[in-house]
C-alpha atoms as a PDB file:
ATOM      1  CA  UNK A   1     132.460  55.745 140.927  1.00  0.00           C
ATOM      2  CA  UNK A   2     131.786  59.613 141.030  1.00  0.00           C
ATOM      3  CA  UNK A   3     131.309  60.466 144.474  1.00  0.00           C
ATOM      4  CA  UNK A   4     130.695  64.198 145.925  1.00  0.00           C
ATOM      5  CA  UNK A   5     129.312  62.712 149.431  1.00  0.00           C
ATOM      6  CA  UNK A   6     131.578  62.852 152.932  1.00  0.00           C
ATOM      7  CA  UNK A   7     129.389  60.281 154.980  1.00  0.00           C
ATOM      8  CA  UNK A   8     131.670  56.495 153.983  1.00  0.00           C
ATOM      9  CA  UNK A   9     133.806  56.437 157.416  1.00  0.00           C
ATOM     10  CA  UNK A  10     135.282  53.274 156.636  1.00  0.00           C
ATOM     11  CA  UNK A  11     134.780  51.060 153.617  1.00  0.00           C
ATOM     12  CA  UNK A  12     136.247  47.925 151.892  1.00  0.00           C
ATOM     13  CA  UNK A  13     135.855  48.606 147.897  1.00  0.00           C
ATOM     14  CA  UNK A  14     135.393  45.835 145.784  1.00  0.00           C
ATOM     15  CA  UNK A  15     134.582  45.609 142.120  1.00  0.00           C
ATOM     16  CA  UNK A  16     131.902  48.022 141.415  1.00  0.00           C
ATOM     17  CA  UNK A  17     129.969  49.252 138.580  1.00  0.00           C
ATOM     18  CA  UNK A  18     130.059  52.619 137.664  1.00  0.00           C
ATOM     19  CA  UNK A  19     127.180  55.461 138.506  1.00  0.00           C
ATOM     20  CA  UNK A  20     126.760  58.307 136.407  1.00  0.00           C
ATOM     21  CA  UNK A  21     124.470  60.041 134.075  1.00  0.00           C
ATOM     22  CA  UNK A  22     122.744  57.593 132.135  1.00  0.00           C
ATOM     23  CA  UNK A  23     125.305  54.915 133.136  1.00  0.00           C
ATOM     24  CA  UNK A  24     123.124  52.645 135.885  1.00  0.00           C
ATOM     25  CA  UNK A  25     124.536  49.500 137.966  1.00  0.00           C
ATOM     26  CA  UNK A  26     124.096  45.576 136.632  1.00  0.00           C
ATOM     27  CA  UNK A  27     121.643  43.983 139.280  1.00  0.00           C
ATOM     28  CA  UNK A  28     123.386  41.649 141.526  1.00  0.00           C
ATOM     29  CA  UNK A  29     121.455  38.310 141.893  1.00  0.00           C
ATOM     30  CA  UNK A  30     124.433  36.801 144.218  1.00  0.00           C
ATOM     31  CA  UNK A  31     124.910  39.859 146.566  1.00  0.00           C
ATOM     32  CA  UNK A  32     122.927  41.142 149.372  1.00  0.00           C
ATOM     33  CA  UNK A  33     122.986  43.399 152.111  1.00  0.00           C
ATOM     34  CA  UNK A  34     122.715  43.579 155.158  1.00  0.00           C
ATOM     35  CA  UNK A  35     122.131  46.331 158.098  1.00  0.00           C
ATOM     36  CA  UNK A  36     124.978  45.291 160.401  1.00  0.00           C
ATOM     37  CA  UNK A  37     125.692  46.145 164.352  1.00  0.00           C
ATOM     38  CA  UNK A  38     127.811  42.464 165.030  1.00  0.00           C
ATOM     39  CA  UNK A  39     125.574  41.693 167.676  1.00  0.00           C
ATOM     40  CA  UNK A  40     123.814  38.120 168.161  1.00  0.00           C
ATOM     41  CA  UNK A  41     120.694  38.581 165.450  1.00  0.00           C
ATOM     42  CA  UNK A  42     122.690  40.728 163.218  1.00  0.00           C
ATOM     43  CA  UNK A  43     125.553  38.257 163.314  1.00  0.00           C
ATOM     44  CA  UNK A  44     123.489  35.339 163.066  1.00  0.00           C
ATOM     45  CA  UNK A  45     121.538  36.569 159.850  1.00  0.00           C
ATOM     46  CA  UNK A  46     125.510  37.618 158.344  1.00  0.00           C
ATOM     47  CA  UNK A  47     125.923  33.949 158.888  1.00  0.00           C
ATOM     48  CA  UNK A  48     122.819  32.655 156.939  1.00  0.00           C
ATOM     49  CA  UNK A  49     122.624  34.948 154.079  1.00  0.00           C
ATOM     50  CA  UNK A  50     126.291  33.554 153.761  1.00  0.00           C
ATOM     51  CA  UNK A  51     125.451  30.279 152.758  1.00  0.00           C
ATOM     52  CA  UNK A  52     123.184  31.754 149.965  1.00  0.00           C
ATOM     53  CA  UNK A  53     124.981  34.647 148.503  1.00  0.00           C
ATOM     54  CA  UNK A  54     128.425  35.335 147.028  1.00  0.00           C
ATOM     55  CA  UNK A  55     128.493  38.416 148.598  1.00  0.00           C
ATOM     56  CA  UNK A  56     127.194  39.709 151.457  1.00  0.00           C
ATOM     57  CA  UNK A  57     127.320  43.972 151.854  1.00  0.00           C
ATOM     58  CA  UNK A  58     127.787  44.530 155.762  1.00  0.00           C
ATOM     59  CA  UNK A  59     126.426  48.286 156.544  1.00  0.00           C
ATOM     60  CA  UNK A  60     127.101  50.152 159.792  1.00  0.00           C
ATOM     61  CA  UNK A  61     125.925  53.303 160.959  1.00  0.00           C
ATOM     62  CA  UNK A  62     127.032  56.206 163.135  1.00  0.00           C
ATOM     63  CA  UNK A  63     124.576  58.535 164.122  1.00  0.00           C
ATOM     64  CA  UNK A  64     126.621  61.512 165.934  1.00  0.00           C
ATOM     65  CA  UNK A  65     124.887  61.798 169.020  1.00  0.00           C
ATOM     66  CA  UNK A  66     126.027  59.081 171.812  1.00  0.00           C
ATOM     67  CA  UNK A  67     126.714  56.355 169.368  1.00  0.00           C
ATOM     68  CA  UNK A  68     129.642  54.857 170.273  1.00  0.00           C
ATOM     69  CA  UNK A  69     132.429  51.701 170.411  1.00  0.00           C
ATOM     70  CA  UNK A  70     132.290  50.872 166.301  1.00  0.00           C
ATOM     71  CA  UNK A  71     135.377  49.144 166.041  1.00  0.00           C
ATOM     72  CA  UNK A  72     133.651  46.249 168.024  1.00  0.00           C
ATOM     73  CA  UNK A  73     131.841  45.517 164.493  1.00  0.00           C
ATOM     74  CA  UNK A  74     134.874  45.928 162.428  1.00  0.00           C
ATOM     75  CA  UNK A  75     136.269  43.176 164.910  1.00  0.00           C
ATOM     76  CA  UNK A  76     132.844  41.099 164.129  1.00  0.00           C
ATOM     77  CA  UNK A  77     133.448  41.732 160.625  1.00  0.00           C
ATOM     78  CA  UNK A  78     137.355  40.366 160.246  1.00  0.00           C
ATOM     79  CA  UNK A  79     136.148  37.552 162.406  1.00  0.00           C
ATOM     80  CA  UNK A  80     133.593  36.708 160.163  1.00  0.00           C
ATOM     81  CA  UNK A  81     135.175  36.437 157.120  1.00  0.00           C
ATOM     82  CA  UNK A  82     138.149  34.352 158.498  1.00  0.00           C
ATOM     83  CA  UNK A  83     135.770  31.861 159.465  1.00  0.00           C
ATOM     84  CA  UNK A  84     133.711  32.096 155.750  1.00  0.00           C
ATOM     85  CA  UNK A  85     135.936  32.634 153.247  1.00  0.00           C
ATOM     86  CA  UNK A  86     136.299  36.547 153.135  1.00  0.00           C
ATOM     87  CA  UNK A  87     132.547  36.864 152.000  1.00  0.00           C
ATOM     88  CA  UNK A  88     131.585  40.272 153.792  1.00  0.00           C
ATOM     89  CA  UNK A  89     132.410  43.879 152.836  1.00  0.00           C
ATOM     90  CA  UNK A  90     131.961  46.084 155.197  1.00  0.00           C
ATOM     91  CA  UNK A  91     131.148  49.559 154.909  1.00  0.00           C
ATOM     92  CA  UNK A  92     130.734  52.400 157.908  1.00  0.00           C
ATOM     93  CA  UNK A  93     128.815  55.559 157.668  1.00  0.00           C
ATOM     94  CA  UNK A  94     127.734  58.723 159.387  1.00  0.00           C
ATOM     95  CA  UNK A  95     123.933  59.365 158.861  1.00  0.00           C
ATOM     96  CA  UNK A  96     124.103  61.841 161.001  1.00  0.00           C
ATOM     97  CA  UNK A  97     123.317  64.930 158.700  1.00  0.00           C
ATOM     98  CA  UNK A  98     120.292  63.018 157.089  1.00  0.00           C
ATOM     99  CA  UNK A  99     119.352  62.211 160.846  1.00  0.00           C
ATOM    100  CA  UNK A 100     118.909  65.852 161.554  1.00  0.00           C
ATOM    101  CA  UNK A 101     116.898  66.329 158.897  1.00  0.00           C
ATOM    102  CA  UNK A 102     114.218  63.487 159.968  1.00  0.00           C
ATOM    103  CA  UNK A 103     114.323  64.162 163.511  1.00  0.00           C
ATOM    104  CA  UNK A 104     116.734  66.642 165.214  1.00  0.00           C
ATOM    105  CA  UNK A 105     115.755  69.364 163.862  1.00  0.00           C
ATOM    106  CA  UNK A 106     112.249  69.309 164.818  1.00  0.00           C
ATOM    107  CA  UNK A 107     112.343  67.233 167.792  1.00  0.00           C
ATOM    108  CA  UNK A 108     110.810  69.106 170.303  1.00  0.00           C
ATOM    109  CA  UNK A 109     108.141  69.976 167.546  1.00  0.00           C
ATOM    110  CA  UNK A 110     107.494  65.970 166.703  1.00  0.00           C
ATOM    111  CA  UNK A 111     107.440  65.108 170.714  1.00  0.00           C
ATOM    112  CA  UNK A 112     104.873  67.362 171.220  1.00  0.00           C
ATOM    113  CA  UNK A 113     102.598  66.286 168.512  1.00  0.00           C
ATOM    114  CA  UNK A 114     103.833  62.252 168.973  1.00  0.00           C
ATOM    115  CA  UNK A 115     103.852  62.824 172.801  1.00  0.00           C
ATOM    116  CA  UNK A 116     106.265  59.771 172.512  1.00  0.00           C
ATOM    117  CA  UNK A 117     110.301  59.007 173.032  1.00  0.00           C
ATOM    118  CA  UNK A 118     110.116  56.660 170.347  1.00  0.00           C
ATOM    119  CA  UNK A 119     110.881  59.473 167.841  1.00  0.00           C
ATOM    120  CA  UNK A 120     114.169  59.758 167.987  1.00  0.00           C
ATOM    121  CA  UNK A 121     114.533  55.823 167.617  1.00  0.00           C
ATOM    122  CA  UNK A 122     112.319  55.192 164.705  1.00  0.00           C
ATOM    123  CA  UNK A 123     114.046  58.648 163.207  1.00  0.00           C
ATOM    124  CA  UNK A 124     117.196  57.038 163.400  1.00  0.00           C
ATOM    125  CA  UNK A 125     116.798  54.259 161.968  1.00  0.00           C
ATOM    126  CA  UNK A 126     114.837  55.600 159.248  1.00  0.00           C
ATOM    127  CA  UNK A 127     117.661  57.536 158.477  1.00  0.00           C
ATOM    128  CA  UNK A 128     119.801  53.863 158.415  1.00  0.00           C
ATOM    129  CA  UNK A 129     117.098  52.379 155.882  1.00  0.00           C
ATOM    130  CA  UNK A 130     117.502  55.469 153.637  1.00  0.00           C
ATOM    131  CA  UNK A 131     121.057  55.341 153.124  1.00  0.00           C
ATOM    132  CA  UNK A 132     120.747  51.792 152.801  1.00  0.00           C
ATOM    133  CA  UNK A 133     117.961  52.375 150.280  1.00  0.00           C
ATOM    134  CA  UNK A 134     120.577  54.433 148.292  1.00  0.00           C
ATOM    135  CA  UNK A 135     123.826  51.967 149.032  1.00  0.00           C
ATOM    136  CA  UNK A 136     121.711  49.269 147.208  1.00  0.00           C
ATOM    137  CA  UNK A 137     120.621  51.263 144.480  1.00  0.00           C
ATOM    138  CA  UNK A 138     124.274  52.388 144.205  1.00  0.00           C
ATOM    139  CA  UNK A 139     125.716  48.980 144.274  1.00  0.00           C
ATOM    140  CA  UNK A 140     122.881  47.536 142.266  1.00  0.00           C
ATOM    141  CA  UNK A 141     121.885  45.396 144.885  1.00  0.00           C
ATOM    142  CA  UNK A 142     118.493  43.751 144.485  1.00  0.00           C
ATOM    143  CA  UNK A 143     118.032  43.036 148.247  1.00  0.00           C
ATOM    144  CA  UNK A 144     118.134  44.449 151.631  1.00  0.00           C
ATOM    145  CA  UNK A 145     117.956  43.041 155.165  1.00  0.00           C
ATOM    146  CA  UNK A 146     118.134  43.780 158.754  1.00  0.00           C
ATOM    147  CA  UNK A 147     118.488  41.598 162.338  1.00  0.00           C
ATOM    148  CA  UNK A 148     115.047  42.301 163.218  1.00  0.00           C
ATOM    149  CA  UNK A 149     114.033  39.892 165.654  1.00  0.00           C
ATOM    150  CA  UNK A 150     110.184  38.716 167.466  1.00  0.00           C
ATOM    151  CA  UNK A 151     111.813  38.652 170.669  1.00  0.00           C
ATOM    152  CA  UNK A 152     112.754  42.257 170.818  1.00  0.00           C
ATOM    153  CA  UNK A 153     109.950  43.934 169.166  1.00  0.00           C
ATOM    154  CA  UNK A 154     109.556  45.923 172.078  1.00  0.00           C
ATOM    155  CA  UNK A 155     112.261  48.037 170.326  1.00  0.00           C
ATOM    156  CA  UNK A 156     109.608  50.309 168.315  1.00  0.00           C
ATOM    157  CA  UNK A 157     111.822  49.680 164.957  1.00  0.00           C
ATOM    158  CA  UNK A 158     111.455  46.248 165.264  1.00  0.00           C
ATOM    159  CA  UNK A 159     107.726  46.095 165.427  1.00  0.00           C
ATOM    160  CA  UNK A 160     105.613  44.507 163.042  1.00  0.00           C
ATOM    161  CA  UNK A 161     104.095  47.849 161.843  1.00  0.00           C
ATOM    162  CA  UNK A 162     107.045  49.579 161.307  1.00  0.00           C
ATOM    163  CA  UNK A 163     108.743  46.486 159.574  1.00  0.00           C
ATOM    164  CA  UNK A 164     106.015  46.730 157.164  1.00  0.00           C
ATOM    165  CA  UNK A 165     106.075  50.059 156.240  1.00  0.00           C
ATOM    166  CA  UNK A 166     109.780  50.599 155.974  1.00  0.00           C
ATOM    167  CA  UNK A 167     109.167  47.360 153.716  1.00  0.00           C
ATOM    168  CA  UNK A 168     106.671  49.349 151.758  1.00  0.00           C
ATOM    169  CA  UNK A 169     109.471  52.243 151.479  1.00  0.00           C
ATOM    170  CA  UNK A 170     112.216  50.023 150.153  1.00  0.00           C
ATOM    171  CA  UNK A 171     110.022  48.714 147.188  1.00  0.00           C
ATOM    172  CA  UNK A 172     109.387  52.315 145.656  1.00  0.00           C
ATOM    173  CA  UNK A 173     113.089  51.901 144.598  1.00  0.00           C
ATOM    174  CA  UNK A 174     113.023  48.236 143.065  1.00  0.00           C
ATOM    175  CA  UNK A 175     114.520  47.129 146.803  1.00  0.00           C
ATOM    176  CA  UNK A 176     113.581  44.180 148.832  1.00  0.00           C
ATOM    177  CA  UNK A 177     113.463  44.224 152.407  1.00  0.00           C
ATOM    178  CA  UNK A 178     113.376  40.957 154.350  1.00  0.00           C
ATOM    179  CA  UNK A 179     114.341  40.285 158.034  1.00  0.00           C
ATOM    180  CA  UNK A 180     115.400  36.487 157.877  1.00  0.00           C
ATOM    181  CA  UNK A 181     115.949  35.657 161.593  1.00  0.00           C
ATOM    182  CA  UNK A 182     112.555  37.449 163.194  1.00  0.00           C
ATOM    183  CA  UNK A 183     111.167  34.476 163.390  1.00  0.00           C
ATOM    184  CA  UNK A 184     114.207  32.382 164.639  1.00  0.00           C
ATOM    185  CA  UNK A 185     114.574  31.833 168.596  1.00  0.00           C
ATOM    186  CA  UNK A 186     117.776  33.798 169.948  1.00  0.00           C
ATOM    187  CA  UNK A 187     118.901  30.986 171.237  1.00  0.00           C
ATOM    188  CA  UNK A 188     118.890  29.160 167.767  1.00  0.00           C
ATOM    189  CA  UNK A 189     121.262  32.470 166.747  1.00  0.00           C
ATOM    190  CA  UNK A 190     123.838  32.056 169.922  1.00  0.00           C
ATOM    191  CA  UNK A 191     124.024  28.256 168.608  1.00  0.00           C
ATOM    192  CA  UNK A 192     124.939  29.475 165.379  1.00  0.00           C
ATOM    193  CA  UNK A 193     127.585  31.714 166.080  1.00  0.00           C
ATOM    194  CA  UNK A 194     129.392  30.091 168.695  1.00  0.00           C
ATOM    195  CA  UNK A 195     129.346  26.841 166.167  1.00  0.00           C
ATOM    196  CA  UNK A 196     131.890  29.463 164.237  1.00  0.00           C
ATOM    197  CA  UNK A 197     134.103  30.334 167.525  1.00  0.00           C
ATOM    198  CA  UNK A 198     133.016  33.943 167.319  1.00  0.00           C
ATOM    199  CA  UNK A 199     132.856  36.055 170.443  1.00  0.00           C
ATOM    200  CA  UNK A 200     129.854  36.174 172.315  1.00  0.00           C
ATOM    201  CA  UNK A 201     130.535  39.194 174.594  1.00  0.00           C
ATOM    202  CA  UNK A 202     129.421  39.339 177.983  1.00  0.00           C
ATOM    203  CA  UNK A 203     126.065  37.731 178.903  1.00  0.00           C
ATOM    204  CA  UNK A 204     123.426  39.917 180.641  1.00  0.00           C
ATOM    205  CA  UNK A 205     120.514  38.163 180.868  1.00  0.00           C
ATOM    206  CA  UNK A 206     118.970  38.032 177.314  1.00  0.00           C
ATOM    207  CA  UNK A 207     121.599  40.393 176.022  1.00  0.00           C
ATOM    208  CA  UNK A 208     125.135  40.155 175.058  1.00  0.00           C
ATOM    209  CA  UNK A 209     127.519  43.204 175.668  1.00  0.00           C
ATOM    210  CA  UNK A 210     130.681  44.342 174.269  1.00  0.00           C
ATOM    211  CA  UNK A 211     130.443  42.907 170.679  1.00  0.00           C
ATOM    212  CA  UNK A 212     128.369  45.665 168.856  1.00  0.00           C
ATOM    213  CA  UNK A 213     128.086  49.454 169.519  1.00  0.00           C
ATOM    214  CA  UNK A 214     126.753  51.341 172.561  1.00  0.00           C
ATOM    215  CA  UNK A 215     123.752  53.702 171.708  1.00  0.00           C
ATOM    216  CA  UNK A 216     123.862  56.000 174.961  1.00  0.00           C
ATOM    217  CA  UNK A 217     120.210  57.192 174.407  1.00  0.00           C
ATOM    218  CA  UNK A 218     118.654  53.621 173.352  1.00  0.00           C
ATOM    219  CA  UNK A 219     120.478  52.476 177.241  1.00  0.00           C
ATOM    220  CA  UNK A 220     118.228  54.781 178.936  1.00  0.00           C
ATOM    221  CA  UNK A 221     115.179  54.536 176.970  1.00  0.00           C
ATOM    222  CA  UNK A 222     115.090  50.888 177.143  1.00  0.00           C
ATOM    223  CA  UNK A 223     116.258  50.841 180.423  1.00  0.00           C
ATOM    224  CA  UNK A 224     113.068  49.837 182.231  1.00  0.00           C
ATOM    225  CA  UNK A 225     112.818  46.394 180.133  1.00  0.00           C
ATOM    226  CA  UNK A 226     116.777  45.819 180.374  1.00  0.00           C
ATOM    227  CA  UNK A 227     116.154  46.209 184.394  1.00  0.00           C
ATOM    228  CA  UNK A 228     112.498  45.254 185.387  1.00  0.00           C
ATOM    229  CA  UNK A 229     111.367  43.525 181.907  1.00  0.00           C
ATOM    230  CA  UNK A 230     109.014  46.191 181.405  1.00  0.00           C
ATOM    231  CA  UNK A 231     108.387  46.806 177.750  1.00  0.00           C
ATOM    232  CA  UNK A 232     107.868  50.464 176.300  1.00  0.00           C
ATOM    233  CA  UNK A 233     104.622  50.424 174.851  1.00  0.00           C
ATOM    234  CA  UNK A 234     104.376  52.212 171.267  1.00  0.00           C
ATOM    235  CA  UNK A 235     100.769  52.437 169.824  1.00  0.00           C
ATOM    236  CA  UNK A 236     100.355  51.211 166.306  1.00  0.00           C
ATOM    237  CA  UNK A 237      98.640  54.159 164.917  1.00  0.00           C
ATOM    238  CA  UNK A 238     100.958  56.678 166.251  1.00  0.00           C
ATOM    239  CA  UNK A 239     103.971  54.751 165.142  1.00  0.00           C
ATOM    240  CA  UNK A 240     102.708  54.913 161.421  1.00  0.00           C
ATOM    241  CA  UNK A 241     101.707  58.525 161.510  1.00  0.00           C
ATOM    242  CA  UNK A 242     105.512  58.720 162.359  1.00  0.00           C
ATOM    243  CA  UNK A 243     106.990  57.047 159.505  1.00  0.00           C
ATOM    244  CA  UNK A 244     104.166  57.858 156.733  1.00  0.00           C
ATOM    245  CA  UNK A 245     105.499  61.915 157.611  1.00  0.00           C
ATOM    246  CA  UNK A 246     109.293  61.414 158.050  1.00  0.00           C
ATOM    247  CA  UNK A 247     109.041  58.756 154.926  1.00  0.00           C
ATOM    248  CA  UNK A 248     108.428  62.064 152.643  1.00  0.00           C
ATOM    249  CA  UNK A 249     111.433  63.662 154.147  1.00  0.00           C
ATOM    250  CA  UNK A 250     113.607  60.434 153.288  1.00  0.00           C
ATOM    251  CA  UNK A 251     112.355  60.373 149.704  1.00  0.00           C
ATOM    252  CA  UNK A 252     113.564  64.342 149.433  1.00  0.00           C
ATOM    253  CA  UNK A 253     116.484  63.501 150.901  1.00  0.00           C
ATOM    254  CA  UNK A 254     117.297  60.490 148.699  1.00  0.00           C
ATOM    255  CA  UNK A 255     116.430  62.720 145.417  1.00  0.00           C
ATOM    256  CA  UNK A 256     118.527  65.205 146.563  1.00  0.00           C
ATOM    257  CA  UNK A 257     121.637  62.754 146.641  1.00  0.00           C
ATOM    258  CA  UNK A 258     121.187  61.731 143.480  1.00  0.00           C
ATOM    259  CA  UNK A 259     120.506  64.785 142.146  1.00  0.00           C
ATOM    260  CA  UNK A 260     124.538  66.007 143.493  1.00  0.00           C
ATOM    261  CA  UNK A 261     125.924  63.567 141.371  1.00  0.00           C
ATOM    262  CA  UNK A 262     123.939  64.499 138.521  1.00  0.00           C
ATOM    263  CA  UNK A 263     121.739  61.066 138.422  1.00  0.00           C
ATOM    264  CA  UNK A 264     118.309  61.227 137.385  1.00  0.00           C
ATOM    265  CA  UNK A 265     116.617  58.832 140.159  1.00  0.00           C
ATOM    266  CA  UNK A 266     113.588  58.089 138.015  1.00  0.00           C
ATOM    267  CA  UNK A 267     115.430  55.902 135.595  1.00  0.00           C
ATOM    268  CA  UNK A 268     117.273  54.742 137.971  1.00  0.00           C
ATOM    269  CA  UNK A 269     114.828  53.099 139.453  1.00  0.00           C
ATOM    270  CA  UNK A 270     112.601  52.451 136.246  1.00  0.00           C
ATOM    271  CA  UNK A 271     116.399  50.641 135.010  1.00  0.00           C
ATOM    272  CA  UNK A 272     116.305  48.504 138.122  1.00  0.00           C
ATOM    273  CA  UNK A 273     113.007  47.307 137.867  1.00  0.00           C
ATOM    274  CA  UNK A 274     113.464  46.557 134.044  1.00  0.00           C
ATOM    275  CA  UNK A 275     116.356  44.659 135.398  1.00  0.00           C
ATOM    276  CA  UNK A 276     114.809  42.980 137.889  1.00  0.00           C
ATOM    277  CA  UNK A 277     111.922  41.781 135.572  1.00  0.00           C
ATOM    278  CA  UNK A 278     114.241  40.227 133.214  1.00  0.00           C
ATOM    279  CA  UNK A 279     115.745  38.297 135.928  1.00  0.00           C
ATOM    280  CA  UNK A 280     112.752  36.876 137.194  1.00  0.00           C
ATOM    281  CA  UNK A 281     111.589  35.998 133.515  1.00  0.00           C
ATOM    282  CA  UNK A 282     114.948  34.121 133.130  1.00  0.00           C
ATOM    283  CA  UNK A 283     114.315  31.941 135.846  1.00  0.00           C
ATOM    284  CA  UNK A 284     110.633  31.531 134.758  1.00  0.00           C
ATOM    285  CA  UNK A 285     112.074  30.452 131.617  1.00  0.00           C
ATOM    286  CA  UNK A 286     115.137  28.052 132.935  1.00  0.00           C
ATOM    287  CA  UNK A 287     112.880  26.703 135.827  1.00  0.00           C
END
């Protein structure tokens, strides 16, 4: 694969098809991934997507500014494929130079016209669903997923809202975006994984430490509902202002990438979807 970009930390390669000019990825009906930290829901959904796919894409993220302790998911990761088979490759990445361009650099610009904290949350992980938005396209991977979960959707990326739109943003490049365990009780998810003897961490409550990274800012933001449960409270309205604005930047940034390697992202995309509409007529036509 031609590659010009510095942001892969760590990666395990395996067979891959080749991206060039004019020369797209096969679409991948067996392989998924999956937006990975190694803690309970994250872990849990690794687990489940397991039993469906040959292949399940583990993505980290590193975001440059208090993010910390990342070798805990490698750990999660080796301990995860001893117990299934070696199904997971894992890959690590900074985002954060596309991070800056969502969020840092016009922080104190977005704060006061959001009047909100949540900025620099919902700007990171924005920045995580773009590069993951290009990893799939890259890897010609059909879907996407995250460990979104009900039970903490006080965590403004994880609410409904914002699940929806970054859905919305994923399907302009042929990508689907699901979040398998929102729906599944937490304690369905700790059942799960210690049924596989993986580590659980330290128990805090609702929350299990030491197993995942440390996100110095996320401590203190949330730190009110960790302490008193006291949830943040993000309006709707302003939350999708949010994303509708820094979704423009992520589609310049993502056209830009492509455009460094010399690949037209237009047919890209239009080859995906061509792609992905023969699949789905083959299994129309053999089911």
């Amino acid at each position: 694969m031609n590659r010009t970009q510095t942001d892969i930390i760590d990666q395990e390669v395996a067979t891959r098809p080749n991206l060039a000019p004019g020369v797209y990825p096969e679409v991948k009906e067996k392989e998924i991934a999956l937006m990975f930290s190694g803690g309970v829901d994250s872990t849990a959904t690794a687990i489940m997507l397991a039993e469906h796919y040959d292949k399940v894409h583990l993505v980290t993220y590193k975001n440059g500014y208090g993010h910390y302790y990342h070798h805990r998911t490698r750990k999660r990761v080796d301990e995860l494929n001893k117990a299934l088979g070696d199904k997971f490759i894992y890959t690590l990445m900074s985002t954060k130079e596309y991070f800056d361009q969502i969020v840092v650099n016009s922080v104190l610009k977005d704060y006061a016209k959001y009047k909100s904290g949540f900025i620099w949350f919902m700007g990171c992980k924005m920045a995580m669903h773009m590069r993951s938005a290009i990893y799939c396209m890259e890897n010609g991977l059909r879907y996407m997923t995250d460990g979104s979960n009900e039970d903490t959707n006080e965590m403004v990326e994880q609410m409904l809202i914002s699940l929806t739109l970054i859905r919305f943003f994923y399907g302009n490049y042929g990508i689907h975006f699901g979040t398998p365990v929102y729906d599944i009780e937490r304690d369905e998810s700790r059942q799960l994984i210690k049924k596989l003897g993986l580590k659980m961490g330290v128990q805090v409550m609702d929350r299990h430490l030491c197993i995942q990274p440390t996100c110095i800012a996320g401590e203190l933001y949330y730190m009110p509902y960790l302490l008193f449960n006291k949830k943040v409270r993000h309006d709707e309205d302003t939350v999708a202002r949010f994303i509708d604005e820094k979704q423009k930047i992520c589609d310049t940034i993502t056209r830009s990438y492509f455009d460094k390697i010399h690949v037209d992202l237009d047919a890209l995309v239009a080859d995906r979807q061509a792609q992905i509409e023969a699949l789905d007529a083959q299994k129309v036509g053999t089911g």
